[in-house]
C-alpha atoms as a PDB file:
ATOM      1  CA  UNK A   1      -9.052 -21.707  10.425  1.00  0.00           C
ATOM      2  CA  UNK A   2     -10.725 -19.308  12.548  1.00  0.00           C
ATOM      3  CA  UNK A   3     -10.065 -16.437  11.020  1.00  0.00           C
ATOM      4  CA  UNK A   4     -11.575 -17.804   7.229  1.00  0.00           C
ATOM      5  CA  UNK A   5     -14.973 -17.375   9.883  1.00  0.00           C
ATOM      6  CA  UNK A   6     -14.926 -14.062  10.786  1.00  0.00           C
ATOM      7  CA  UNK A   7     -13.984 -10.307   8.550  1.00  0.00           C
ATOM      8  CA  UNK A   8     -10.591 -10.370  10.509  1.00  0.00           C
ATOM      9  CA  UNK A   9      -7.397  -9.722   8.303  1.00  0.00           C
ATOM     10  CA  UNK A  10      -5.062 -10.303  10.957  1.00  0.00           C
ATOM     11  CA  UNK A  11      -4.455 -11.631  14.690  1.00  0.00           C
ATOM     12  CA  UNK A  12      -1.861 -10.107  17.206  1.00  0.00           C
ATOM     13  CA  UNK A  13      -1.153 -12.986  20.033  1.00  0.00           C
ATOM     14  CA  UNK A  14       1.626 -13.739  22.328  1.00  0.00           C
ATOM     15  CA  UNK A  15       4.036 -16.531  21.645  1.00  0.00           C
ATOM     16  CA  UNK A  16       4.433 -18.667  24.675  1.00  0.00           C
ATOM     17  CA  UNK A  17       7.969 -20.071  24.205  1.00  0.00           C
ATOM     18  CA  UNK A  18       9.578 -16.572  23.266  1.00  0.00           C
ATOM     19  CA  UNK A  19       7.120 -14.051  24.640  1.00  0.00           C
ATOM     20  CA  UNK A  20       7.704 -11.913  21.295  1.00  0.00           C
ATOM     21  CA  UNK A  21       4.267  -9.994  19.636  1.00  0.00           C
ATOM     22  CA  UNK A  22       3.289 -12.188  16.613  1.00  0.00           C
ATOM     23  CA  UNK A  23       0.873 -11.203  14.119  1.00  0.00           C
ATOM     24  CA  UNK A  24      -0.595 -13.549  11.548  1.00  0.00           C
ATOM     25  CA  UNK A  25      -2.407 -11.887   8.325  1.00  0.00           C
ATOM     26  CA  UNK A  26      -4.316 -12.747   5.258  1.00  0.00           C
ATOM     27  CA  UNK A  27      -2.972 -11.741   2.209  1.00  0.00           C
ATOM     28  CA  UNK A  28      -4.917  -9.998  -0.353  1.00  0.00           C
ATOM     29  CA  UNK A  29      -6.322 -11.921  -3.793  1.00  0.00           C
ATOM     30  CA  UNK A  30      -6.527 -15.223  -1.535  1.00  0.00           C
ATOM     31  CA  UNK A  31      -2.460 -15.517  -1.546  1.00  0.00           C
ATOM     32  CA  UNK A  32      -2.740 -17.246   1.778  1.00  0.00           C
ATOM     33  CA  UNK A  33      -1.439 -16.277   5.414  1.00  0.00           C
ATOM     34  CA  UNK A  34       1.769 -14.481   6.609  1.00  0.00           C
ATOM     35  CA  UNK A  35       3.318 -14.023   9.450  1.00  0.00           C
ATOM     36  CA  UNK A  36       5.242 -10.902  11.620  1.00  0.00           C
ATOM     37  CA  UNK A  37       7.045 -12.119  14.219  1.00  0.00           C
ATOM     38  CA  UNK A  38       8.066  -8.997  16.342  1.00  0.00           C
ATOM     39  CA  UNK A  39      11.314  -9.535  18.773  1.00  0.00           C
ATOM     40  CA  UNK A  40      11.820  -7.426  22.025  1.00  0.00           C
ATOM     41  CA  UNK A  41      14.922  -5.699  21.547  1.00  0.00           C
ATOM     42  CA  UNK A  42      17.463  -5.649  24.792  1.00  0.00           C
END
């Protein structure tokens, strides 16, 4: 994954399909990736 290349702990992109903020994170002590998915309220 990209981000096991660079000092980045997390990524902030736009999802496509629901055009919600997600953010995808490393977790400390090598734990693995999570994931925020952030939804526009109406």
């Amino acid at each position: 994954m990209e981000m096991e290349l660079s000092d980045h702990d997390f990524y902030a992109y736009l999802d496509e399909d629901t055009e919600d903020v997600a953010i995808v994170y490393r977790q400390k002590d090598d734990r693995g990736y999570g994931l925020i998915e952030c939804r526009a309220a109406l």
